[in-house]
PDB file of N, CA and C in Angstrom:
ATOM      1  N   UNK A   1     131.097  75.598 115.284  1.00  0.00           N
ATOM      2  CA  UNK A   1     131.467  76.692 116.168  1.00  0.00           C
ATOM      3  C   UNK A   1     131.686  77.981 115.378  1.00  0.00           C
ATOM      4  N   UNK A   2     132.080  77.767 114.258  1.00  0.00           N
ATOM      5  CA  UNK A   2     132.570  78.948 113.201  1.00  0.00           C
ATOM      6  C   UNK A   2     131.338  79.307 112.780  1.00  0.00           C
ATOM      7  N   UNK A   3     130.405  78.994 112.810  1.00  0.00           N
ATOM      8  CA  UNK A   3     128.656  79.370 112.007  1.00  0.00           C
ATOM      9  C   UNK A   3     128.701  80.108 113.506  1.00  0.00           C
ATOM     10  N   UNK A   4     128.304  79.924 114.416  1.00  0.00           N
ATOM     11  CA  UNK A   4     127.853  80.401 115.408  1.00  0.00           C
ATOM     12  C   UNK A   4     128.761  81.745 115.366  1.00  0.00           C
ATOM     13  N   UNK A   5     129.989  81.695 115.699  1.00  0.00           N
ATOM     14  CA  UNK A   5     130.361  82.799 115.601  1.00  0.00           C
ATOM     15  C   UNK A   5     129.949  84.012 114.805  1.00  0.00           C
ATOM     16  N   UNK A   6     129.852  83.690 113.707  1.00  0.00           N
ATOM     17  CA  UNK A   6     130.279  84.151 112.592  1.00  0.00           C
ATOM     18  C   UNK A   6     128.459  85.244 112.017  1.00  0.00           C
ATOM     19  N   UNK A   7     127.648  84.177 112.416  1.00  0.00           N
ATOM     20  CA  UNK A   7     126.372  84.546 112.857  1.00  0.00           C
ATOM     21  C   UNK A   7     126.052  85.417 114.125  1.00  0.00           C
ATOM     22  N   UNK A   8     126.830  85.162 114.904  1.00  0.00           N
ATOM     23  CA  UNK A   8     126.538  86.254 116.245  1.00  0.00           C
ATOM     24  C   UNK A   8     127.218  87.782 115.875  1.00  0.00           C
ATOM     25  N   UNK A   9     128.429  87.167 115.105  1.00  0.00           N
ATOM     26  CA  UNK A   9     128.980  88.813 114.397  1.00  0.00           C
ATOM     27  C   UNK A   9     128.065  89.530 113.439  1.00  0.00           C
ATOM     28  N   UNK A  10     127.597  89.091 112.893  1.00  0.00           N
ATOM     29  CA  UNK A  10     126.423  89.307 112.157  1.00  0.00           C
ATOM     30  C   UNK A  10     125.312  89.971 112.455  1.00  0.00           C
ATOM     31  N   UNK A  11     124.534  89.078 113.203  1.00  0.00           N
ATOM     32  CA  UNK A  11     123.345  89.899 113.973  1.00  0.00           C
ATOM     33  C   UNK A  11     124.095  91.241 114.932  1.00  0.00           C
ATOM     34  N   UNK A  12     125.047  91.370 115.367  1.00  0.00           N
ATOM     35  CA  UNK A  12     125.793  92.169 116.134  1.00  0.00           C
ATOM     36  C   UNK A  12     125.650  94.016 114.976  1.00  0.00           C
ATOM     37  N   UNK A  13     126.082  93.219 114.279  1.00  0.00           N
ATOM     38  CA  UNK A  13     126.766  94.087 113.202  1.00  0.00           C
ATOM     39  C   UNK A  13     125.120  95.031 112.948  1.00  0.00           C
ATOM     40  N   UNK A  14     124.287  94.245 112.061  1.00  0.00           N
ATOM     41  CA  UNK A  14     123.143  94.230 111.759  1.00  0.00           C
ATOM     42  C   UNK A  14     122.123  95.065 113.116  1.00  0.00           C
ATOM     43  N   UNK A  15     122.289  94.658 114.028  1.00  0.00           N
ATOM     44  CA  UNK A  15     121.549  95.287 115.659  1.00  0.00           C
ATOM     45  C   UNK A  15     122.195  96.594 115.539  1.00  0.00           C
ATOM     46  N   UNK A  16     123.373  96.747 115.233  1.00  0.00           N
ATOM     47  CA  UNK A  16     124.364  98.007 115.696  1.00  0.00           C
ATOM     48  C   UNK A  16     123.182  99.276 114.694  1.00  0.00           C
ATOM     49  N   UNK A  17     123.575  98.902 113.743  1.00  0.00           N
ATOM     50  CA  UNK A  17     122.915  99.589 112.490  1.00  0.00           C
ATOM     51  C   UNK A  17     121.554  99.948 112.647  1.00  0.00           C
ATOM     52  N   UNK A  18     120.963  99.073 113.296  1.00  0.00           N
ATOM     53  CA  UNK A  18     119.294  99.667 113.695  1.00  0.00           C
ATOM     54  C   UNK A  18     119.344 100.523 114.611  1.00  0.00           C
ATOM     55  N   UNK A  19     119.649 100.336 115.496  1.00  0.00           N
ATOM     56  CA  UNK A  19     119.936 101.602 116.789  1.00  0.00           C
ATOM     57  C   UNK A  19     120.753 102.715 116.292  1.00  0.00           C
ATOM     58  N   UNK A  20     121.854 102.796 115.553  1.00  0.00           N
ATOM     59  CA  UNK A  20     122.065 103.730 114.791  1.00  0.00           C
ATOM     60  C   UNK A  20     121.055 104.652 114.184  1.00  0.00           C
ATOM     61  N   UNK A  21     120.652 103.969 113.296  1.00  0.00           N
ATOM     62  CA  UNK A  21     119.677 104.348 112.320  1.00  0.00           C
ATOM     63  C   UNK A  21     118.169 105.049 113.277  1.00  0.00           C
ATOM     64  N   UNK A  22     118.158 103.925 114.233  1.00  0.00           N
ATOM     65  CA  UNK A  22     116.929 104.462 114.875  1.00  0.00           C
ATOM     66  C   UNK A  22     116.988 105.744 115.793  1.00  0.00           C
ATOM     67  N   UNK A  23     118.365 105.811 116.237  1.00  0.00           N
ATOM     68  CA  UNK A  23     118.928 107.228 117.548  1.00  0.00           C
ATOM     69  C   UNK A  23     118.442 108.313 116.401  1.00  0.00           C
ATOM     70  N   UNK A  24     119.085 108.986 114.865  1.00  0.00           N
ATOM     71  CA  UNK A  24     119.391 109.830 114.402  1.00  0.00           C
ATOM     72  C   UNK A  24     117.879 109.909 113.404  1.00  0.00           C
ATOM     73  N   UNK A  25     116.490 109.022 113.561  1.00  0.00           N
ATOM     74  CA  UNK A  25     115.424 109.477 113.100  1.00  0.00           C
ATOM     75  C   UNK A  25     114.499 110.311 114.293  1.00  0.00           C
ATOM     76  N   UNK A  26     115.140 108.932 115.660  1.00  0.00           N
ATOM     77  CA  UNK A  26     114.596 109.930 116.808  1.00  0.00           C
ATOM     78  C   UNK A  26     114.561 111.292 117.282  1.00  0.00           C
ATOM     79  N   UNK A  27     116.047 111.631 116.701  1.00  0.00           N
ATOM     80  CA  UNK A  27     116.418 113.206 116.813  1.00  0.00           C
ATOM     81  C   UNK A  27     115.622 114.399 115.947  1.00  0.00           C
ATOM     82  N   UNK A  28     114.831 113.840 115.138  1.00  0.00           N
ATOM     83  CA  UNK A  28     114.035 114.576 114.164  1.00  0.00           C
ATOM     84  C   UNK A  28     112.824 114.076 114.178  1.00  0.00           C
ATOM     85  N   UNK A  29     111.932 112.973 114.887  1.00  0.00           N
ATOM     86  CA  UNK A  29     111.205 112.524 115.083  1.00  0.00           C
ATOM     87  C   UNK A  29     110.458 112.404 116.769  1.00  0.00           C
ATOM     88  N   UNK A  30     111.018 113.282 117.428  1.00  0.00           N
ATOM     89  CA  UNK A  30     110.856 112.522 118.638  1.00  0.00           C
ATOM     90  C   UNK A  30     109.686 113.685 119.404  1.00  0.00           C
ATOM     91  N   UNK A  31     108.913 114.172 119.031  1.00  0.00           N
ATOM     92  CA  UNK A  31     107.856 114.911 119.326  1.00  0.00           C
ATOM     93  C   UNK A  31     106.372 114.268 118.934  1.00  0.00           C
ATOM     94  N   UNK A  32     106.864 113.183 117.940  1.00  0.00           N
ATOM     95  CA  UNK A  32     106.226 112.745 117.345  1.00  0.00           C
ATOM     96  C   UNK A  32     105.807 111.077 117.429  1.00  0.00           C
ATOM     97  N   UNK A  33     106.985 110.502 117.838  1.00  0.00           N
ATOM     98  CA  UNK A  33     107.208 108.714 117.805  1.00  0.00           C
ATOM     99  C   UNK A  33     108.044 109.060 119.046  1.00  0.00           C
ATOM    100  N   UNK A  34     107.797 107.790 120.163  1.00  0.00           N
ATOM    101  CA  UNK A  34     108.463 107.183 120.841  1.00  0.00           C
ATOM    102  C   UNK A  34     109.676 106.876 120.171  1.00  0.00           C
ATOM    103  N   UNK A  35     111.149 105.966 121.018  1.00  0.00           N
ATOM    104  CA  UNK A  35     112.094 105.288 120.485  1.00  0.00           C
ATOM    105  C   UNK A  35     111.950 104.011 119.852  1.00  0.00           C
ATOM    106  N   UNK A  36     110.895 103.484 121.132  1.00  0.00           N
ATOM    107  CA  UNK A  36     110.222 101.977 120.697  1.00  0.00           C
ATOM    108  C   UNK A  36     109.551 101.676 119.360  1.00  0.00           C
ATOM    109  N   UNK A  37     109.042 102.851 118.879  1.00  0.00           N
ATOM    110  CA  UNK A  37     108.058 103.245 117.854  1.00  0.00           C
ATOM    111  C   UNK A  37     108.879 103.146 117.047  1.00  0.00           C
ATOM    112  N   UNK A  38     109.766 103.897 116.595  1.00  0.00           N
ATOM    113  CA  UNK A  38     110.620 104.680 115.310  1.00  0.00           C
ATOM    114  C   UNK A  38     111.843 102.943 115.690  1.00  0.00           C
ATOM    115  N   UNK A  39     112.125 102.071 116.641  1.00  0.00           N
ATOM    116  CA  UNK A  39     112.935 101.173 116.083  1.00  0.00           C
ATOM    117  C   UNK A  39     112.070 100.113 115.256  1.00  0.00           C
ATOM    118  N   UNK A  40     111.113  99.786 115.531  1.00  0.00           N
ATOM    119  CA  UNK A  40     110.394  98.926 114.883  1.00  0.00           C
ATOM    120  C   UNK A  40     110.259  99.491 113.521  1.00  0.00           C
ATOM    121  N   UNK A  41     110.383 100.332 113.162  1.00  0.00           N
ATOM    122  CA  UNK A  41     110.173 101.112 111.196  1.00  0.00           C
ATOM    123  C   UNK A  41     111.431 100.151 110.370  1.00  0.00           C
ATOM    124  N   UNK A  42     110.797 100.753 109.450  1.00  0.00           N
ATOM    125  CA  UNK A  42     111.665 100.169 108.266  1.00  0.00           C
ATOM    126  C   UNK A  42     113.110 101.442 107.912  1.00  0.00           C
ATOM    127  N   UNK A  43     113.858 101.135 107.390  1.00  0.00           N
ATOM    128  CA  UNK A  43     115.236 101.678 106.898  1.00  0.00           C
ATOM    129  C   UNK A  43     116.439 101.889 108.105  1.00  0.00           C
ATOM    130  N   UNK A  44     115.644 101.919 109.016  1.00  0.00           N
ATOM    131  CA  UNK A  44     116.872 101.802 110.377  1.00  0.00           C
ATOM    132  C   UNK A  44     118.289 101.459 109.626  1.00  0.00           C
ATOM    133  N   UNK A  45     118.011 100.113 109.314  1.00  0.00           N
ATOM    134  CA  UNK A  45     119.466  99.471 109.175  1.00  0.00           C
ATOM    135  C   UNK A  45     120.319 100.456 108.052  1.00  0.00           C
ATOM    136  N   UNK A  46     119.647 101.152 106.837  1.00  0.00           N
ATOM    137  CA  UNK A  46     120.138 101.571 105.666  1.00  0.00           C
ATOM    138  C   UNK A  46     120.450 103.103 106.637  1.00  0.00           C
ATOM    139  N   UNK A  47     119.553 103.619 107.684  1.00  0.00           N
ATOM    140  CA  UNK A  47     119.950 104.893 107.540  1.00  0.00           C
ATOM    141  C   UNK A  47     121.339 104.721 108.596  1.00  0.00           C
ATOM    142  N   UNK A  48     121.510 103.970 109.195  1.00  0.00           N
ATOM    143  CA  UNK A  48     122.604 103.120 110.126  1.00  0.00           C
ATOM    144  C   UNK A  48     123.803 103.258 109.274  1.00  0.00           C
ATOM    145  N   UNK A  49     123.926 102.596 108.207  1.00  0.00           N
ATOM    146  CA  UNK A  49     125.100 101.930 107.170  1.00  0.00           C
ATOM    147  C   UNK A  49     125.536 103.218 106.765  1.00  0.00           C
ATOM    148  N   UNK A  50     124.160 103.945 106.252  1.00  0.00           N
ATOM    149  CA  UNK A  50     124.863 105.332 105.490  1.00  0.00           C
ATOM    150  C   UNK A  50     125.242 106.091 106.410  1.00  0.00           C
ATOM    151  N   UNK A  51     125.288 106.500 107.739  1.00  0.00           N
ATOM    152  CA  UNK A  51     125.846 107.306 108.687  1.00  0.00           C
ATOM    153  C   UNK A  51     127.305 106.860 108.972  1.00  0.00           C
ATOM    154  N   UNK A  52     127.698 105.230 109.129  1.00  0.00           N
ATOM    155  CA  UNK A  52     128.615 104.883 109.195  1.00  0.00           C
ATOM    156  C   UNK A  52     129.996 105.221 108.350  1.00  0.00           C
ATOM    157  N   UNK A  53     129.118 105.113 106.865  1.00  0.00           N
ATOM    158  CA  UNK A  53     129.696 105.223 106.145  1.00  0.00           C
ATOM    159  C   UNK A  53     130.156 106.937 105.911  1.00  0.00           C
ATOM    160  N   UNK A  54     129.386 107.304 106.017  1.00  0.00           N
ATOM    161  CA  UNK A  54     129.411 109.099 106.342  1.00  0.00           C
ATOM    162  C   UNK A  54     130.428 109.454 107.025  1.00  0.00           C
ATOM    163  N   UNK A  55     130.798 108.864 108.039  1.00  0.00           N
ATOM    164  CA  UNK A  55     131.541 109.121 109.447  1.00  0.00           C
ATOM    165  C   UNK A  55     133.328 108.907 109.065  1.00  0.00           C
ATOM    166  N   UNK A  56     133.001 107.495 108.180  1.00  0.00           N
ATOM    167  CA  UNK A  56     134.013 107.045 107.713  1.00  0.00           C
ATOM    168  C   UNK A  56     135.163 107.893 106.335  1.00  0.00           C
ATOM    169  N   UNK A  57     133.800 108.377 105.716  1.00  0.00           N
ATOM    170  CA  UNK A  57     134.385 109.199 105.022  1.00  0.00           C
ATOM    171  C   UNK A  57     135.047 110.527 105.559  1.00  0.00           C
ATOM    172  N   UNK A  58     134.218 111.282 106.054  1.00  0.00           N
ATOM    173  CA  UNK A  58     134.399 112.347 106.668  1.00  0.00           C
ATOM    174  C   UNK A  58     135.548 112.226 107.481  1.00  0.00           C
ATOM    175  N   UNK A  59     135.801 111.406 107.757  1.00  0.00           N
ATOM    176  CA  UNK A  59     137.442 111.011 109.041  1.00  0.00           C
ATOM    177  C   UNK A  59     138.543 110.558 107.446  1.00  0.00           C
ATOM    178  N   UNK A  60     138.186 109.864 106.352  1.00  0.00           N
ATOM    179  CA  UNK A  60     139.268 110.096 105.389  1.00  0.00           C
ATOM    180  C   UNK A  60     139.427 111.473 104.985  1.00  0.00           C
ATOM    181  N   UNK A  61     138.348 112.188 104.725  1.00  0.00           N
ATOM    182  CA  UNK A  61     138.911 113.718 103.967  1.00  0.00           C
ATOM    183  C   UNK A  61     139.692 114.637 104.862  1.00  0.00           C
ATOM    184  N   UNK A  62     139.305 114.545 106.408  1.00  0.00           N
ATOM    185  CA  UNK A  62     140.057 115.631 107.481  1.00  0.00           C
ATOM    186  C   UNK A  62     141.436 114.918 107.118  1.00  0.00           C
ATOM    187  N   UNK A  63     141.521 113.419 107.498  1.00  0.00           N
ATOM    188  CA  UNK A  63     143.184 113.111 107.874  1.00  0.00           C
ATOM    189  C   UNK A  63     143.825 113.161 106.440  1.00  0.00           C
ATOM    190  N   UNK A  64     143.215 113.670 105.336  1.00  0.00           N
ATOM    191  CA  UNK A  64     144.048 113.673 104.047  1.00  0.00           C
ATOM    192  C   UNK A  64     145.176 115.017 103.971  1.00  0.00           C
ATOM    193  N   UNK A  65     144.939 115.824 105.039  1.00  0.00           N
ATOM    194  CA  UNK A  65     145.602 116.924 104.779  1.00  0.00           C
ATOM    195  C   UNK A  65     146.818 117.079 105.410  1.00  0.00           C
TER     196      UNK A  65
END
């Protein structure tokens, strides 16, 4: 039961990151590629992680003050 879980958090996690990744190429891509188009590409997931991570930071440096 714990694999299953633990695996569904996973792919969850992993799905999140492609649609991420895929919304913010669309925004600069979208004259050009469909959505359907630009999710099927490669780096989705990386450009996903690094936005996250972007977001994350950017919310530590405001609340540091």
């Amino acid at each position: 039961m714990s694999d299953f879980l633990g695996q569904f958090i996973f792919d969850f996690i992993t799905q999140s990151f492609n649609h991420i990744g895929a919304s913010i190429k669309w925004i600069f891509l979208r004259n050009k590629l469909s959505y359907k188009e630009i999710l099927k590409q490669n780096w989705n997931n990386r450009i996903g992680l690094f936005f996250i991570i972007l977001i994350i930071l950017l919310i530590m440096y405001l609340t540091s003050y």
